[in-house]
Protein backbone atom coordinates (compact mmCIF):
# COMPACT_ATOMS: atom_id res chain seq x y z
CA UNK A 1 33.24 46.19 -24.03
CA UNK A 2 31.25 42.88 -22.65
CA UNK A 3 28.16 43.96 -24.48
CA UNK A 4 29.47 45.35 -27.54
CA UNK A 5 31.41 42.20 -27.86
CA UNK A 6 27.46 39.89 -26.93
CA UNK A 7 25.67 42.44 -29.23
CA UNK A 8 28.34 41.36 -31.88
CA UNK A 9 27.72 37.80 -31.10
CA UNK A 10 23.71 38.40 -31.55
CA UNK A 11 24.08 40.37 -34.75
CA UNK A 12 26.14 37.29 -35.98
CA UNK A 13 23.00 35.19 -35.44
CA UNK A 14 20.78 36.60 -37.31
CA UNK A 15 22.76 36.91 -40.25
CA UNK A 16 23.39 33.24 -40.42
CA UNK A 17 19.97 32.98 -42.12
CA UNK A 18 21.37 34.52 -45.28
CA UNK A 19 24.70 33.02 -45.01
CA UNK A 20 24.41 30.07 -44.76
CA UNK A 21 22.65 27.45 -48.08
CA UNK A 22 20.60 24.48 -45.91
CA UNK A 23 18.34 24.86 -42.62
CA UNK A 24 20.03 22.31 -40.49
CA UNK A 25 23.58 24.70 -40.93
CA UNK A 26 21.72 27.41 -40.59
CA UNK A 27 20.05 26.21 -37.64
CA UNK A 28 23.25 24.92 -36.40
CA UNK A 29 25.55 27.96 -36.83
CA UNK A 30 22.70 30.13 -35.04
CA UNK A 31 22.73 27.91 -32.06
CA UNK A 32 26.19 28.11 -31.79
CA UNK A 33 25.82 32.15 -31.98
CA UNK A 34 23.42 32.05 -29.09
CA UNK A 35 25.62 29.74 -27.23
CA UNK A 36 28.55 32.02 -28.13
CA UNK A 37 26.34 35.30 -26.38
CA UNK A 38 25.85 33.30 -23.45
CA UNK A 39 29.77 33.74 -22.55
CA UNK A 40 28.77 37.69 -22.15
CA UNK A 41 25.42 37.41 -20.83
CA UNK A 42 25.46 35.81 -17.72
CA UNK A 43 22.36 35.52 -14.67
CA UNK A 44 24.99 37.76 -12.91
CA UNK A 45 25.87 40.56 -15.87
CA UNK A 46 22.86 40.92 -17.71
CA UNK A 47 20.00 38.98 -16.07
CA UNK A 48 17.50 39.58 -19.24
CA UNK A 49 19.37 39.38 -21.74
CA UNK A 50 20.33 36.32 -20.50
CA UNK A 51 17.41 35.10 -20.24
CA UNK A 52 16.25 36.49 -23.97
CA UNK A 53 19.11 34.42 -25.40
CA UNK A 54 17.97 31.31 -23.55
CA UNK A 55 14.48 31.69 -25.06
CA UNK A 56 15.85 32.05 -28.49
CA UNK A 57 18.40 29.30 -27.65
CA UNK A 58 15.01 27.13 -26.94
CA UNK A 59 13.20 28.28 -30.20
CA UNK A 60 16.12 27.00 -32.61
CA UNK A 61 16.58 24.16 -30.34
CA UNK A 62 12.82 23.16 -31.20
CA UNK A 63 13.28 24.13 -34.69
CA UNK A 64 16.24 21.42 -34.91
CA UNK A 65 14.19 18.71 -33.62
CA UNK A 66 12.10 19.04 -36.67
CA UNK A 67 15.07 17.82 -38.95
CA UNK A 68 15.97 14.25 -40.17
CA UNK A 69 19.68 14.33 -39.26
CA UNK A 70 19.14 15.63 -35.65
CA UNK A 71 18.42 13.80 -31.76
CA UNK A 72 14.65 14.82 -31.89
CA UNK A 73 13.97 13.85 -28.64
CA UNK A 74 17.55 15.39 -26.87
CA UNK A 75 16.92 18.32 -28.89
CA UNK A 76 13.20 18.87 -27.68
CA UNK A 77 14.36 18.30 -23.93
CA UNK A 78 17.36 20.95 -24.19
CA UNK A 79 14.62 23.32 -25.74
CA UNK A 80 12.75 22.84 -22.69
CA UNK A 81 15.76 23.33 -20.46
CA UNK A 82 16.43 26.35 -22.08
CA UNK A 83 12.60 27.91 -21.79
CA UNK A 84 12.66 27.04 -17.85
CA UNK A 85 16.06 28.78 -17.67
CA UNK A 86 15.02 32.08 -19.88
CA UNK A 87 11.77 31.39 -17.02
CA UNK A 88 14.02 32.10 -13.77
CA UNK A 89 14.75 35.83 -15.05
CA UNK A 90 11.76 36.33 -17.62
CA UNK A 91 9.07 36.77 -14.28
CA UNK A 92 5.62 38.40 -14.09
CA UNK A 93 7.01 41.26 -12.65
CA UNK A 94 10.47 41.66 -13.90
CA UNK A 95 9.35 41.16 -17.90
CA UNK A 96 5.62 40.03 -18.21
CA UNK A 97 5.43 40.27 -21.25
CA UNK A 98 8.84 38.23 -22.33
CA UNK A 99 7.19 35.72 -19.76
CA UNK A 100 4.00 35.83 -21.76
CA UNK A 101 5.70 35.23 -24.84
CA UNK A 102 8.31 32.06 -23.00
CA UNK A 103 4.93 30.26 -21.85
CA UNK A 104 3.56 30.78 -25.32
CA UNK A 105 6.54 28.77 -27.05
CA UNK A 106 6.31 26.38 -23.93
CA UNK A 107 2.78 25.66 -25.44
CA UNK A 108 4.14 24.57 -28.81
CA UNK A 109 6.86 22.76 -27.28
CA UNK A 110 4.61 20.56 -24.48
CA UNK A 111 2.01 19.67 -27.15
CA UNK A 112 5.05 18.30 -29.60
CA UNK A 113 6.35 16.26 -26.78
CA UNK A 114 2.70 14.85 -25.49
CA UNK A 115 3.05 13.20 -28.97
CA UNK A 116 6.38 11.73 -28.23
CA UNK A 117 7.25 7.97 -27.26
CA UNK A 118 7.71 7.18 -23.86
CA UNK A 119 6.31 10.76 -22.38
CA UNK A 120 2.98 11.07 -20.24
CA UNK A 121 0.85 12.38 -23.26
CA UNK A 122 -1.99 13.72 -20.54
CA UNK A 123 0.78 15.40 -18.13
CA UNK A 124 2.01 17.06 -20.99
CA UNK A 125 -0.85 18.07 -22.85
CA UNK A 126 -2.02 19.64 -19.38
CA UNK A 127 1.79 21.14 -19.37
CA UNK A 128 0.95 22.67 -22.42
CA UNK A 129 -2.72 24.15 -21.43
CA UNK A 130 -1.28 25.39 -18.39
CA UNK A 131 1.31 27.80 -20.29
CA UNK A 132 -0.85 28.76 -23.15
CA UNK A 133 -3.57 29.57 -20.58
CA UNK A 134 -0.95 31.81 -18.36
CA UNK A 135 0.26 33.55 -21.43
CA UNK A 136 -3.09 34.27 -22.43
CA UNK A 137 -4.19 35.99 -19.31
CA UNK A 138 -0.78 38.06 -19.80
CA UNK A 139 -1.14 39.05 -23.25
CA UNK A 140 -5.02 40.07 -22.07
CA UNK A 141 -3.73 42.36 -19.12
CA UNK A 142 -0.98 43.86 -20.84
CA UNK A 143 -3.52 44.52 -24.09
CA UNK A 144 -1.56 43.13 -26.46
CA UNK A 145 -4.09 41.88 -28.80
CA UNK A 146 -1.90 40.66 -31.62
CA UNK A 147 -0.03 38.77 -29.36
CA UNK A 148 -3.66 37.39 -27.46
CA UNK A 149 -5.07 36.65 -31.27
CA UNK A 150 -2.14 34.63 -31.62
CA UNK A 151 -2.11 32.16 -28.63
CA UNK A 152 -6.13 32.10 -28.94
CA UNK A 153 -5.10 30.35 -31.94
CA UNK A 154 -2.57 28.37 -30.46
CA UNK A 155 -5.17 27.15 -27.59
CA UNK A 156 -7.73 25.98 -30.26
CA UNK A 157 -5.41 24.32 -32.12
CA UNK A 158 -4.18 22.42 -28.53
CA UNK A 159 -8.06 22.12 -27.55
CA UNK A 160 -8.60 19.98 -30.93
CA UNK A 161 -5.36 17.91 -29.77
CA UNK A 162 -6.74 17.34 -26.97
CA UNK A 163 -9.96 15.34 -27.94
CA UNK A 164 -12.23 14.18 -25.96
CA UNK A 165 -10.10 14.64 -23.11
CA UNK A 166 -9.81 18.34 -23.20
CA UNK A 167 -13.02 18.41 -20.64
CA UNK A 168 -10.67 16.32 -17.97
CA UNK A 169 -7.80 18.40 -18.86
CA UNK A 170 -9.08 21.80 -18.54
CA UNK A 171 -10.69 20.86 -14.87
CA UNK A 172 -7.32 20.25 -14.08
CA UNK A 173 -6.38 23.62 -14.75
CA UNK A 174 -9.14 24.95 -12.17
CA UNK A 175 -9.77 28.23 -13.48
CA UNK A 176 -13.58 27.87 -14.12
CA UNK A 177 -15.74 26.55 -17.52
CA UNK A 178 -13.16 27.18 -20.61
CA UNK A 179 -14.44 30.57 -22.47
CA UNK A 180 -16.89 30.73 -25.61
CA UNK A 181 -14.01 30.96 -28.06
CA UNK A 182 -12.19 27.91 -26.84
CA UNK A 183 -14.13 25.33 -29.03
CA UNK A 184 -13.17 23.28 -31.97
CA UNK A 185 -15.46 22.39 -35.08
CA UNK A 186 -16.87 18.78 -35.30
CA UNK A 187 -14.22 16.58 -37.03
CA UNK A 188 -16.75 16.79 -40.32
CA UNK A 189 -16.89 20.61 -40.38
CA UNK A 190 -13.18 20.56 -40.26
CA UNK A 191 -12.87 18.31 -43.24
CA UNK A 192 -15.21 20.57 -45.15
CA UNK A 193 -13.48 23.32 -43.97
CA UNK A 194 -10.22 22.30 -45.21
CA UNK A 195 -11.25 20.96 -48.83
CA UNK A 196 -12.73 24.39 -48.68
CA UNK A 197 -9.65 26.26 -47.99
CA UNK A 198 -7.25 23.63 -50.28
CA UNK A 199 -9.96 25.16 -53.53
CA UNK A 200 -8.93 28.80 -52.13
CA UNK A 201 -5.26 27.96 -52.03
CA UNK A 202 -5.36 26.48 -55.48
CA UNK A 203 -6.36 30.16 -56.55
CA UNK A 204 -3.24 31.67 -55.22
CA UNK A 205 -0.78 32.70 -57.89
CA UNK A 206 1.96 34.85 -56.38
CA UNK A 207 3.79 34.98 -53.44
CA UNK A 208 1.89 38.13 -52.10
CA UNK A 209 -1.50 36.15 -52.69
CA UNK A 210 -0.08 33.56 -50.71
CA UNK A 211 0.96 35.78 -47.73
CA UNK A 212 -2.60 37.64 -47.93
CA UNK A 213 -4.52 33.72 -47.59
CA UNK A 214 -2.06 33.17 -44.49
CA UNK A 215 -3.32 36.56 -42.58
CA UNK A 216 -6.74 35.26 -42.93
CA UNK A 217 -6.09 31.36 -41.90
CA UNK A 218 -6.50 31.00 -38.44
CA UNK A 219 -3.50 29.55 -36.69
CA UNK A 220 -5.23 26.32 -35.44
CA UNK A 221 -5.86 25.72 -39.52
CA UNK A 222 -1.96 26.16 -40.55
CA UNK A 223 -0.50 22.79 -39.90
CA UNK A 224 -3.63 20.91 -40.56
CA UNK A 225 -3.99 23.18 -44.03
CA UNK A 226 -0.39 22.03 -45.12
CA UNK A 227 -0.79 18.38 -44.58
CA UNK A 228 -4.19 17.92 -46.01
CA UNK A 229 -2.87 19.38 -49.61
CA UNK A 230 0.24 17.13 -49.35
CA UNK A 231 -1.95 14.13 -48.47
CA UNK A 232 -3.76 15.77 -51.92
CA UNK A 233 -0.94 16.16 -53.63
CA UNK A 234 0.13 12.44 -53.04
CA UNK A 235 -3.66 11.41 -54.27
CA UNK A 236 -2.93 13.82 -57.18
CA UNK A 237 0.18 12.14 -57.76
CA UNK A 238 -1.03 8.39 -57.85
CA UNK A 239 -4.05 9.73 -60.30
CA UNK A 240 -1.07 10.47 -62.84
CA UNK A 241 -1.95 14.17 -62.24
CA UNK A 242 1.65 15.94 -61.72
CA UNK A 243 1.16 19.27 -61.82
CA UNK A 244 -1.74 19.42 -59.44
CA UNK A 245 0.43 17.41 -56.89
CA UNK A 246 3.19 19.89 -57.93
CA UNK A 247 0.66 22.88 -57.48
CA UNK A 248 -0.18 21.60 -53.66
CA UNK A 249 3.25 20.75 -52.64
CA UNK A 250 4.60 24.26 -53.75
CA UNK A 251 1.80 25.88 -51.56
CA UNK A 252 1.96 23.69 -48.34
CA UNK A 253 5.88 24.31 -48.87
CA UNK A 254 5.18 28.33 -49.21
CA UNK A 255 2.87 28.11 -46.21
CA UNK A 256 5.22 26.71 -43.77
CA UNK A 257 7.65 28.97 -45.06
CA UNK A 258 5.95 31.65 -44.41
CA UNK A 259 4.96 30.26 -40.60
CA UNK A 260 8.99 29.90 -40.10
CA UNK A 261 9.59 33.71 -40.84
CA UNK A 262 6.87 34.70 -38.85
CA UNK A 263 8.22 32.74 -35.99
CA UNK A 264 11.56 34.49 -36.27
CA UNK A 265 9.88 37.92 -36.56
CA UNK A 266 7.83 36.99 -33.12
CA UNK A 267 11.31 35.94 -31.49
CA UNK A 268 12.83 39.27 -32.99
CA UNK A 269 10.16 41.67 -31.91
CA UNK A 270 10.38 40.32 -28.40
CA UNK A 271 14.40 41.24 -28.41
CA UNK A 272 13.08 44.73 -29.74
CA UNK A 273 10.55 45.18 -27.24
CA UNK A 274 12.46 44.19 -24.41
CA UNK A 275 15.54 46.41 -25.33
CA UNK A 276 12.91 49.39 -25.78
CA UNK A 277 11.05 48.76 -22.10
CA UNK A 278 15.26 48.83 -20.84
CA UNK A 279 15.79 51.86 -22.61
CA UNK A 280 12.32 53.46 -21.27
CA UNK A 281 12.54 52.13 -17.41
CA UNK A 282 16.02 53.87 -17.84
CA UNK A 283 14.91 56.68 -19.30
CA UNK A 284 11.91 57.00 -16.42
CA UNK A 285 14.92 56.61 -13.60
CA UNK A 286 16.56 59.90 -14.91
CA UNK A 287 14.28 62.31 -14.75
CA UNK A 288 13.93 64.52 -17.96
CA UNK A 289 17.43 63.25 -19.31
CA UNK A 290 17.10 63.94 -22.90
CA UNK A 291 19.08 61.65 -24.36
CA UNK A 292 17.43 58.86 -22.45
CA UNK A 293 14.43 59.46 -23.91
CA UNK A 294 15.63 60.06 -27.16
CA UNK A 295 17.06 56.59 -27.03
CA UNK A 296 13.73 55.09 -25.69
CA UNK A 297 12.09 56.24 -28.96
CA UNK A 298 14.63 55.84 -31.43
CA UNK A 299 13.71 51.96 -29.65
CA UNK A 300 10.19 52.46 -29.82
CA UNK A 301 10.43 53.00 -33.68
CA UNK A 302 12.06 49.99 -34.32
CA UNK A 303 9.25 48.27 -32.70
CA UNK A 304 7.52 49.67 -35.82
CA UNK A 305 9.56 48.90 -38.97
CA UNK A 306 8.08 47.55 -41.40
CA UNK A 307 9.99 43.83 -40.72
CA UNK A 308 7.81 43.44 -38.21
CA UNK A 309 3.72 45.41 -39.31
CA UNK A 310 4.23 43.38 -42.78
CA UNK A 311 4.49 39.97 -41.04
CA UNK A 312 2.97 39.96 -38.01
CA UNK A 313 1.13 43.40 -38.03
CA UNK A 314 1.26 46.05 -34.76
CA UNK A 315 -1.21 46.39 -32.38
CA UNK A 316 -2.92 49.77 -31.38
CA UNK A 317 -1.23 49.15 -27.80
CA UNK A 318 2.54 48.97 -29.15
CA UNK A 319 2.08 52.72 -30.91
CA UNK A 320 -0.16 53.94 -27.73
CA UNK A 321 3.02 52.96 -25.75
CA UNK A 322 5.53 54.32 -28.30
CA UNK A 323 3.50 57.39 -28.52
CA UNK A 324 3.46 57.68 -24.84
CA UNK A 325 7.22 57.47 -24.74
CA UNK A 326 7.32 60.28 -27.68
CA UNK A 327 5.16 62.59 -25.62
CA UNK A 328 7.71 62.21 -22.42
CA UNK A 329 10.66 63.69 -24.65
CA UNK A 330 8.52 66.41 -25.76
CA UNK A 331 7.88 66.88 -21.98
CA UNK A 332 11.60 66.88 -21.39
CA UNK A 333 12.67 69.01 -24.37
CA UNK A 334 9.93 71.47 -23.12
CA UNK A 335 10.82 71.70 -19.72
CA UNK A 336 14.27 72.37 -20.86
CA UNK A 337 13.12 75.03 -23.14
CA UNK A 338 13.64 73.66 -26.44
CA UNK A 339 9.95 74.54 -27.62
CA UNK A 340 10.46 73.64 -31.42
CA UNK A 341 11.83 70.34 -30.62
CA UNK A 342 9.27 69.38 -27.94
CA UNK A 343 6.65 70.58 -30.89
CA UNK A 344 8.25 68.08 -33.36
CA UNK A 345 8.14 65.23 -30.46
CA UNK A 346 4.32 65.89 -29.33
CA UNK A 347 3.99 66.02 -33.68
CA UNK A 348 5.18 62.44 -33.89
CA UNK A 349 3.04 61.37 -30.79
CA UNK A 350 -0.05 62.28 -32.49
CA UNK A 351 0.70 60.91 -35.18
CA UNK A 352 0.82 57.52 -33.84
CA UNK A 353 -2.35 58.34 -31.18
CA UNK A 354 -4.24 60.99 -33.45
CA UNK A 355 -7.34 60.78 -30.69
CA UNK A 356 -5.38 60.89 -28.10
CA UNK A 357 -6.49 64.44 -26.54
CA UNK A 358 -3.52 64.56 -24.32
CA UNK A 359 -1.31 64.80 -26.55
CA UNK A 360 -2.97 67.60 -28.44
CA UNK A 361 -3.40 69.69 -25.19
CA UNK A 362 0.74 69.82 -24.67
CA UNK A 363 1.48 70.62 -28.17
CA UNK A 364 -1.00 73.34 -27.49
CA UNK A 365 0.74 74.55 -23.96
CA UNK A 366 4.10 74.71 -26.12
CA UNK A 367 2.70 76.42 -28.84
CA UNK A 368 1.76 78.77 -26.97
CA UNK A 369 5.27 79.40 -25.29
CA UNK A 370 6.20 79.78 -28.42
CA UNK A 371 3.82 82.33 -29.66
CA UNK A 372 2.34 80.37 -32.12
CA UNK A 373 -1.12 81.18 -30.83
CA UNK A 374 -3.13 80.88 -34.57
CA UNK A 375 -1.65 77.06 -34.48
CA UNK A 376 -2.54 76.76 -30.73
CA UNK A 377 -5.98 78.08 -30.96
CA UNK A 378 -6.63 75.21 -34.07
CA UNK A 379 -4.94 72.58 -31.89
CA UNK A 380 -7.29 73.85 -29.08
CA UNK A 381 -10.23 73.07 -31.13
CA UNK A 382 -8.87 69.21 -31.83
CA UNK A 383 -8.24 68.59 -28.28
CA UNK A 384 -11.54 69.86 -27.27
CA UNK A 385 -13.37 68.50 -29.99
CA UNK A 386 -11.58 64.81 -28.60
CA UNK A 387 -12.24 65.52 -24.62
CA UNK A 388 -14.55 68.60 -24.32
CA UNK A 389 -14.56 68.42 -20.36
CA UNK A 390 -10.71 68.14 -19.72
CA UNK A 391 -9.68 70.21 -16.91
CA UNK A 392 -7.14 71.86 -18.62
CA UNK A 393 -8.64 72.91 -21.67
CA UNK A 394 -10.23 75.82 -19.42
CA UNK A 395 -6.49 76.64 -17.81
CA UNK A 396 -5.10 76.82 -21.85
CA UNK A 397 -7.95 78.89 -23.15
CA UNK A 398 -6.98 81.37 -20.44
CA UNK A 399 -3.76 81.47 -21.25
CA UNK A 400 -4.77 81.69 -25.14
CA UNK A 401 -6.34 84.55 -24.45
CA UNK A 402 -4.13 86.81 -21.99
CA UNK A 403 -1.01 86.36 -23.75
CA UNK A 404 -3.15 87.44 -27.40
């Protein structure tokens, strides 16, 4: 009953967005959601979940700080309460990459407040190249390359912040010279680099054009895209020309938009991702339990829908791991002796990891089982054709052959 009655409380949340008309309501009535779960997930009941709700808590919390009518500065320093909370259960080793994802928005949320009166601008900014650093290095062992593209960007955007003290900040960090990619553009490449880019968003016409230009901007380029063409639009405006400053307002409006959403989607694919590595450890712990694994994937697909590729795209390691977790219930339908269904779950695992030989050699083990042996000798030929030297392809061809 406790976590139908939080997952009731969490569903509530994130339909606020269309229930509610203005941001700051919105923003409002999803905090209170949040606060709300946080009566059924406790450090005690449900340790990660817990500490998922405190990172979301932290993400609206900064989101609120951007508004007119709110405390900016209390709201920034509850967001940060609520990231170092969501930090004592969100560890390397319990959820690295939740903790990844924690010292990624700890990034965003150090560099707003270096910029704040009456905080240590250096401390911070070193606050903030400190997490963005760790949760590179995480996202980079755990190959998540979307996820490592995205705080890249994040890091270059906190390098040019930085200025000319990023040298004295980054020995600070003592972790060796900074890497190749962590550079910014001279301050008069960047100007010609935006004025560039303000032409290109001129061109955009439609609301899918828009989305495409966003995919290609880098993420250092967002923020500094959007103000340049209002600072246009204002010169567009005083020069008696109203629909240009109309045209550049709409765009650095749609842009920011479009930054907000994918925010959300980040913050709801880690919820996704950490209920589907739940359902898998689970899953792992029972042996060949069917059912367990059939919940892990039914998980694992989520991770896919299209909610999340069309925003934020999926990386090749998300379906390897989903396909991995297919393969195990084919394992466990096999081994129970439900051939056809273990055939349909090694089906949907190459699908996902077509050149993944593995995969092709089981399907082949079970077609065989089943007697299937013209389908089994054409898988044979894929999987060999992938890894020509496995071990096993010998043991199958055998088999192939003396049960013809």
């Amino acid at each position: 009953m406790i976590h139908n009655s939080a997952g009731h409380v969490c569903r509530a949340a994130r339909q606020c967005a269309a229930a509610l008309g203005t941001r700051c309501a919105r923003l409002r009535q999803v905090l209170s959601a949040y606060d709300e779960a946080l009566r059924f997930y406790t450090p005690t009941s449900a340790p990660l979940a817990y500490a998922m709700t405190q990172n979301n808590r932290g993400a609206v919390l900064q989101a609120l700080a951007t508004l007119a009518e709110e405390d900016r500065a209390a709201r920034l320093r509850q967001a940060l309460s609520a990231y170092d909370e969501a930090l004592r259960f969100y560890t390397p080793t319990s959820a690295p990459l939740a903790y990844a994802m924690t010292q990624g928005n700890l990034l965003n949320l150090y560099q707003t407040l270096a910029g704040e009166p009456g905080e240590d601008r250096m401390s911070r900014l070193l606050d903030a190249l400190r997490a963005g650093w760790t949760a590179f290095r995480f996202f980079t062992a755990l190959q998540h390359s979307d996820f490592q593209q995205r705080v890249m960007h994040l890091l270059r955007g906190l390098r040019a912040a930085c200025g000319d003290d990023f040298d004295t900040l980054w020995a600070a960090l003592d972790v060796g010279p900074p890497p190749e990619w962590l550079s910014a553009p001279e301050e008069g490449e960047t100007s010609s680099l935006l004025s560039q880019l303000i032409q290109r968003l001129l061109a955009v016409s439609s609301g899918e054009e828009l989305l495409a230009f966003w995919r290609e901007l880098p993420a250092e380029l967002e923020e500094p895209l959007a103000a340049a063409a209002e600072e246009a639009a204002h010169q567009a405006r005083q020069a008696g020309d109203a629909a240009l400053a109309q045209a550049l307002r709409e765009r650095a409006a749609g842009l920011r938009a479009i930054r907000a959403a994918a925010d959300a989607a980040q913050s709801k694919i880690q919820q996704a991702w950490q209920h589907y590595i739940e359902l898998v450890e689970a899953a792992e712990a029972s042996g060949n339990d069917i059912a367990a694994w059939r919940a892990a994937v039914e998980a694992g697909e989520a991770l896919l829908a299209p909610e999340f590729t069309d925003t934020l795209g999926i990386g090749d390691a998300v379906r390897e791991h989903v396909a991995s977790t297919w393969n195990a219930l084919g394992n466990a339908l096999h081994d129970a002796g439900d051939g056809e269904a273990a055939v349909a779950a090694y089906d949907r695992a190459i699908a996902l990891q077509p050149d993944k030989a593995m995969l092709r050699r089981n399907r082949v083990a079970t077609l065989i089982d089943l007697g299937r042996r013209a389908e089994a000798a054409e898988e044979l030929a894929r999987a060999r054709a992938l890894e020509p030297d496995a071990a096993r392809l010998a043991e199958l061809e055998a088999r192939l052959r003396d049960e013809g």
